[in-house]
C-alpha atoms as a PDB file:
ATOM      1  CA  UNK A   1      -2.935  -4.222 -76.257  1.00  0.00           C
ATOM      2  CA  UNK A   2      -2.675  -1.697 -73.481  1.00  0.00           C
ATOM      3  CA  UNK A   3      -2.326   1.659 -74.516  1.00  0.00           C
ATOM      4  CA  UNK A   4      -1.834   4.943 -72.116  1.00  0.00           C
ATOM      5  CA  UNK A   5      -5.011   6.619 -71.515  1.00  0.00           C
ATOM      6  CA  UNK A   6      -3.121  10.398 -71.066  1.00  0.00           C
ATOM      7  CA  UNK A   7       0.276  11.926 -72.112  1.00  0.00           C
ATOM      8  CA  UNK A   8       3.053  11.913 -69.561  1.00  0.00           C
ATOM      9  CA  UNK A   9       3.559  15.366 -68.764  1.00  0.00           C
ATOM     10  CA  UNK A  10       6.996  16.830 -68.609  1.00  0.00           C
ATOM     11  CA  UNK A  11       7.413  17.346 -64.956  1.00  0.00           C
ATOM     12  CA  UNK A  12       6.032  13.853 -64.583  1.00  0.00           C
ATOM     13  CA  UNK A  13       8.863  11.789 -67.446  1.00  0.00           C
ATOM     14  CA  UNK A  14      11.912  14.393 -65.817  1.00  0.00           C
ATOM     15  CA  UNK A  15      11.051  13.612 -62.537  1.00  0.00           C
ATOM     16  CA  UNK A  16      11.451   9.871 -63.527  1.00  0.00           C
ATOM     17  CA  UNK A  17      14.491  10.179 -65.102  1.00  0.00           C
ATOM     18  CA  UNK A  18      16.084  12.111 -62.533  1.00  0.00           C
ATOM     19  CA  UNK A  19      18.815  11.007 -60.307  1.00  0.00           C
ATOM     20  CA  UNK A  20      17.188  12.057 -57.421  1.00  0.00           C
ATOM     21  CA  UNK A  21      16.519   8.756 -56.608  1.00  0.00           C
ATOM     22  CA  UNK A  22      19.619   6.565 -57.611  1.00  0.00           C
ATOM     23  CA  UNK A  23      21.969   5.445 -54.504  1.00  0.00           C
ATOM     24  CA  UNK A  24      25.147   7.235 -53.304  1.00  0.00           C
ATOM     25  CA  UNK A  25      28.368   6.035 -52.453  1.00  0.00           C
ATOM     26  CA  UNK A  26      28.954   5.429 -48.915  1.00  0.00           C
ATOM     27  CA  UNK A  27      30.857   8.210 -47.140  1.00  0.00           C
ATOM     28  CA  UNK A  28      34.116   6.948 -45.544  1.00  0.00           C
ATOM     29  CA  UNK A  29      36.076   8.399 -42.332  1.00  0.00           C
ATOM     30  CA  UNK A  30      39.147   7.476 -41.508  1.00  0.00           C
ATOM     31  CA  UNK A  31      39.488   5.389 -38.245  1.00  0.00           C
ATOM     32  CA  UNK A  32      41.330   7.274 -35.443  1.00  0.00           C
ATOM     33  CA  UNK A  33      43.376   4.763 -33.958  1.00  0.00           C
ATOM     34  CA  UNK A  34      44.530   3.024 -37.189  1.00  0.00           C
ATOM     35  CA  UNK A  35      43.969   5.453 -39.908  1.00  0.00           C
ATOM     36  CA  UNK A  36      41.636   3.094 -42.197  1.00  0.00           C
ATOM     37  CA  UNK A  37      38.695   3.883 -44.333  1.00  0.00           C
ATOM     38  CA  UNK A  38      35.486   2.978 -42.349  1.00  0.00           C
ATOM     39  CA  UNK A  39      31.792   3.360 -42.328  1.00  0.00           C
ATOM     40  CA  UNK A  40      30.925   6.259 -39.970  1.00  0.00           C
ATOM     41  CA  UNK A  41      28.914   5.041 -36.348  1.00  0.00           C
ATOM     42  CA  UNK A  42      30.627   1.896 -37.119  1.00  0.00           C
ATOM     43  CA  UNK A  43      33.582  -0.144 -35.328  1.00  0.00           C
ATOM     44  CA  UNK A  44      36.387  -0.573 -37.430  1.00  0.00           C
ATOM     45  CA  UNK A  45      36.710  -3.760 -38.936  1.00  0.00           C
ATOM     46  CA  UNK A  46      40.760  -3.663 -38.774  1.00  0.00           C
ATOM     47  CA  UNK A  47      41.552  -2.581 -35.258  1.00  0.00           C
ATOM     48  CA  UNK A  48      38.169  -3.400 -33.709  1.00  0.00           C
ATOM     49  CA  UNK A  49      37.705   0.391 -32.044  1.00  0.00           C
ATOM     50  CA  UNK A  50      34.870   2.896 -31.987  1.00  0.00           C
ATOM     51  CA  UNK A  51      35.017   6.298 -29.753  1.00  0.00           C
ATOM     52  CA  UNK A  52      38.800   5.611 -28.493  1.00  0.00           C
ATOM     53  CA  UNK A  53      37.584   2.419 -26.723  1.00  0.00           C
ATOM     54  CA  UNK A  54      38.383  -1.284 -27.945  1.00  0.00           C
ATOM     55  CA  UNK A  55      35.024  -2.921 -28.256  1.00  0.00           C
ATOM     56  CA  UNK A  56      36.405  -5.726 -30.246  1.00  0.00           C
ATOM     57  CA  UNK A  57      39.285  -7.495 -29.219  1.00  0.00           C
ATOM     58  CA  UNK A  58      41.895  -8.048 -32.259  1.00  0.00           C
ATOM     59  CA  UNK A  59      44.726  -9.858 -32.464  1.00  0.00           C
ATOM     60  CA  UNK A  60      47.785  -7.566 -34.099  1.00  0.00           C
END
C-alpha cells in the first residue's frame, strides 16, 4: 500500500485548501440600449448590440 514518504507541511495542505483557486461568478453589465444583464466584450443576446452599433439584426 502506498504510503507518503514526508509530512505535508502547513503552507503546502492551506495552500490546497484555499479558495484561491475555485471559479468566480461571471461579472454582469447591464446592456446600454436595452438595459439587460450581459457578459462584458460581448453582444447582447436580447437586442443584438455591442458599442451603440447593431451587429446582430433582431426582430422586436
Amino acid at each position: 500500500m502506498a504510503v507518503p514518504k514526508r509530512k505535508v507541511s502547513k503552507a503546502r495542505r492551506d495552500k490546497r485548501r484555499s479558495s484561491v483557486w475555485k471559479l468566480e461568478t461571471p461579472a454582469l453589465v447591464k446592456c446600454d440600449q436595452c438595459g439587460e444583464l450581459k457578459l462584458p466584450h460581448k453582444v447582447c443576446g436580447s437586442c443584438g448590440y455591442y458599442k451603440g452599433r447593431e451587429i446582430i439584426k433582431k426582430e422586436a
